[in-house]
Protein backbone atom coordinates (compact mmCIF):
# COMPACT_ATOMS: atom_id res chain seq x y z
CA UNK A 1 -28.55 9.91 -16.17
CA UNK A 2 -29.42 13.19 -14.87
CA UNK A 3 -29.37 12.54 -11.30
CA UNK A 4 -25.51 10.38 -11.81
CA UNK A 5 -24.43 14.10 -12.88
CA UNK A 6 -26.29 15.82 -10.07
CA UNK A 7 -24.32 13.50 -7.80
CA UNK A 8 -21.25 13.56 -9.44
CA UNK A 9 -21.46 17.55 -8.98
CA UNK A 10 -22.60 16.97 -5.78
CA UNK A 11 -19.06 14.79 -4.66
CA UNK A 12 -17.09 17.22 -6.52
CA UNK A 13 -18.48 20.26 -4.13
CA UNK A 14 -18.01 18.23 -1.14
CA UNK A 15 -14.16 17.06 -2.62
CA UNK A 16 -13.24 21.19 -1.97
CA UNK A 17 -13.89 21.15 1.33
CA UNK A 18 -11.78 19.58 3.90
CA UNK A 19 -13.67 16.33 4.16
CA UNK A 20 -12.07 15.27 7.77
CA UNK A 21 -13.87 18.37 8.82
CA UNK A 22 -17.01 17.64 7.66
CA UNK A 23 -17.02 14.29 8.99
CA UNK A 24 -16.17 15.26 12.50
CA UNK A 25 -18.59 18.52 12.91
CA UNK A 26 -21.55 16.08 11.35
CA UNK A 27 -20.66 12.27 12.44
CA UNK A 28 -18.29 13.13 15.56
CA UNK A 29 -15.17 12.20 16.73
CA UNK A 30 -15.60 8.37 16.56
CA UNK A 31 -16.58 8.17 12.86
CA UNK A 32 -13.28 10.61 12.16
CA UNK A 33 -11.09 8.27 13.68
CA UNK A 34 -12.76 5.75 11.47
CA UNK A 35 -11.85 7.96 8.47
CA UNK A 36 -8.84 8.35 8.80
CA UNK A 37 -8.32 4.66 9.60
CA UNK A 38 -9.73 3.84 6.38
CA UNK A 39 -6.91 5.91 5.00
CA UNK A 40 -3.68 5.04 6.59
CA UNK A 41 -4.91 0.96 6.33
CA UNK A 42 -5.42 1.61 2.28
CA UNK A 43 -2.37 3.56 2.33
CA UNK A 44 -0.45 0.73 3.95
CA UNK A 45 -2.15 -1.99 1.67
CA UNK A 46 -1.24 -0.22 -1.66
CA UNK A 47 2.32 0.10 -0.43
CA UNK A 48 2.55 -3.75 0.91
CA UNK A 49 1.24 -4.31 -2.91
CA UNK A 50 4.00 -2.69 -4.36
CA UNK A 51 6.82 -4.44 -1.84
CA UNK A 52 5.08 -7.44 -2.73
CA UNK A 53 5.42 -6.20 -6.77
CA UNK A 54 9.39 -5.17 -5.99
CA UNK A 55 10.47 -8.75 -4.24
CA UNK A 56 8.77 -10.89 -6.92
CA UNK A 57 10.66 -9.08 -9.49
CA UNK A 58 13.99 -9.69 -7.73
CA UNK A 59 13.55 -13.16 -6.73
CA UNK A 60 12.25 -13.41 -11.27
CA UNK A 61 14.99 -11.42 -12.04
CA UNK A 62 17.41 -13.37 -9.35
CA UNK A 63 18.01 -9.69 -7.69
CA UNK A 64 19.50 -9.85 -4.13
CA UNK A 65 17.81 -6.53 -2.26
CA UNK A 66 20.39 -5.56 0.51
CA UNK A 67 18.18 -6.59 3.05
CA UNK A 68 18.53 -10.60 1.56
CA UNK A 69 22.27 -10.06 1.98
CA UNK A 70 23.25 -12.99 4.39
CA UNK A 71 26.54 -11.69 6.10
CA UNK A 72 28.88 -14.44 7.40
CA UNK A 73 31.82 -14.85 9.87
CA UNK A 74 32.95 -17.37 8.06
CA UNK A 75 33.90 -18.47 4.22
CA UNK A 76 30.60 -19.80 2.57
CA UNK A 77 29.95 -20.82 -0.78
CA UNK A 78 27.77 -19.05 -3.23
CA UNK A 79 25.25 -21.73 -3.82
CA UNK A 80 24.74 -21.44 -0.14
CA UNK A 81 24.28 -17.78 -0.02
CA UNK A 82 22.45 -17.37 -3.38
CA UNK A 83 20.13 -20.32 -1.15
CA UNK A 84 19.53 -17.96 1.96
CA UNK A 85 18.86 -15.16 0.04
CA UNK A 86 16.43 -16.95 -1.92
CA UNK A 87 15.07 -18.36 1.46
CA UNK A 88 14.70 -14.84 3.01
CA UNK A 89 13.08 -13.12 -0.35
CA UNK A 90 10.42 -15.81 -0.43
CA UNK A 91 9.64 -15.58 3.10
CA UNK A 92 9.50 -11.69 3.23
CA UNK A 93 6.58 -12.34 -0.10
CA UNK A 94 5.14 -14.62 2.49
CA UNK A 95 5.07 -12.04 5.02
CA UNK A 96 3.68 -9.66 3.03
CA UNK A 97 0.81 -11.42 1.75
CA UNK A 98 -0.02 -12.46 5.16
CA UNK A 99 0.35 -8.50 6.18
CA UNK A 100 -2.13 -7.84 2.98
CA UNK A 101 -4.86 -10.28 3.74
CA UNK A 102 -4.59 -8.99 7.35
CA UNK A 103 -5.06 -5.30 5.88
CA UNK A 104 -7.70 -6.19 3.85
CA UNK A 105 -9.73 -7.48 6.63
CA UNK A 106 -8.98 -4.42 8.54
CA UNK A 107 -10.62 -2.44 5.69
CA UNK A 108 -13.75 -4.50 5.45
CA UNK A 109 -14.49 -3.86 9.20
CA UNK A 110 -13.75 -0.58 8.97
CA UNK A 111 -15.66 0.28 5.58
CA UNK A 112 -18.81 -2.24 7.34
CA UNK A 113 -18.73 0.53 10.19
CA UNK A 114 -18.81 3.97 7.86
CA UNK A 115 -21.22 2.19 6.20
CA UNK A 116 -23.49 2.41 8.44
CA UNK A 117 -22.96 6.05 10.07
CA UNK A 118 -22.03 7.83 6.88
CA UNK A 119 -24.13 8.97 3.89
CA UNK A 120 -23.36 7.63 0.44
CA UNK A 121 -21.90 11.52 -1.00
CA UNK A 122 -19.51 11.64 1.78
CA UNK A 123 -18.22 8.03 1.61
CA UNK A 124 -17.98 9.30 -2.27
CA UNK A 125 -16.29 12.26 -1.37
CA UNK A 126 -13.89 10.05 1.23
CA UNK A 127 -12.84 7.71 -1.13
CA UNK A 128 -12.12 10.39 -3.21
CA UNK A 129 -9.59 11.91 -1.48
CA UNK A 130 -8.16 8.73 0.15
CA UNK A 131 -7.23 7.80 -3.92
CA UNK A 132 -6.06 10.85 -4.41
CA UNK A 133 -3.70 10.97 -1.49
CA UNK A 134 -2.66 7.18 -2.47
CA UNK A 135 -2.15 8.28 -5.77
CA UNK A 136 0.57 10.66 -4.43
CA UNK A 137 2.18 8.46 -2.40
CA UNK A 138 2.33 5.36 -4.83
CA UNK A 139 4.32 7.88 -7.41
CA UNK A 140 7.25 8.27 -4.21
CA UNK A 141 6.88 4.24 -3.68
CA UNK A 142 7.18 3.17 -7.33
CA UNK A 143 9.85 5.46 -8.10
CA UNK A 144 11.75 4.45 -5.24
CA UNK A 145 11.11 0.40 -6.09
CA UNK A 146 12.44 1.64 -9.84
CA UNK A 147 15.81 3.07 -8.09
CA UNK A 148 16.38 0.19 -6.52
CA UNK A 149 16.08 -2.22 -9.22
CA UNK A 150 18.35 -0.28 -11.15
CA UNK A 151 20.51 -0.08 -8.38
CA UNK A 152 20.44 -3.71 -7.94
CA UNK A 153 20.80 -4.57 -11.75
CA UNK A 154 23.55 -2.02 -12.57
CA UNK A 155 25.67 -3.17 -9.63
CA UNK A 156 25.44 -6.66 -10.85
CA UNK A 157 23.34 -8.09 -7.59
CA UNK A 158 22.03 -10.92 -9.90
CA UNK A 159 22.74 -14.34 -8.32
CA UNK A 160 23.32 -16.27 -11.24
């Protein structure tokens, strides 16, 4: 028990300090880049979660996202178009859970190689701030996801 706090105090000393910094003056350039790999693919992987969150409720909900909108030349009926749109939202979840696997991967690798060059308080102390600076940007992505679903269900975008 007693060592758990002396680490915990340990990772929350390290957490002041700029831990990019750290990293590069003790582990080099390399195992920066590394770090801040680890970031952006989390960052992008927590933000394909939440598209992947936004386009299953629209396509439970029946929502047509602006993007889905097919745009025709010519007169087409609404089964058709409710059809395409249904089409294009299940294909972009597709997508996206391809994108997330692929990102996942991409995290292993990179976590396999910090692993190895980086001590366990400063992978700690990484992780730490890479959750932090998710947490920041998941606020801005769910609130925006929230906007647009109320976009799309007060301007009657429901297919029905």
């Amino acid at each position: 028990m007693y060592k758990l706090l002396v680490i915990l105090y340990i990772i929350k000393l390290y957490a002041r300090m700029n831990i990019y910094k750290h990293i590069k003056g003790k582990y080099g350039q390399r195992i920066l880049k590394d770090a801040r790999l680890l970031e952006t693919i989390r960052s992008k992987l927590t933000k394909v979660k939440y598209d992947i969150e936004f386009l299953n409720t629209c396509k439970r909900n029946r929502l047509c996202p602006t993007f889905a909108r097919p745009k025709f030349a010519i007169k087409i009926s609404i089964n058709i178009k409710k059809k395409i749109t249904m089409t294009i939202i299940s294909e972009e979840i597709k997508y996206k859970h391809k994108k997330k696997k692929l990102l996942e991967k991409q995290i292993k690798e990179v976590k396999a190689r910090l692993d190895k060059n980086l001590g366990f308080i400063t992978i700690c102390t990484l992780n730490k701030n890479i959750n932090k600076s998710i947490k920041k940007k998941s606020k801005i992505w769910k609130a925006n996801h929230e906007r647009k679903l109320e976009h799309l269900f007060s301007s009657n975008a429901v297919m029905k």
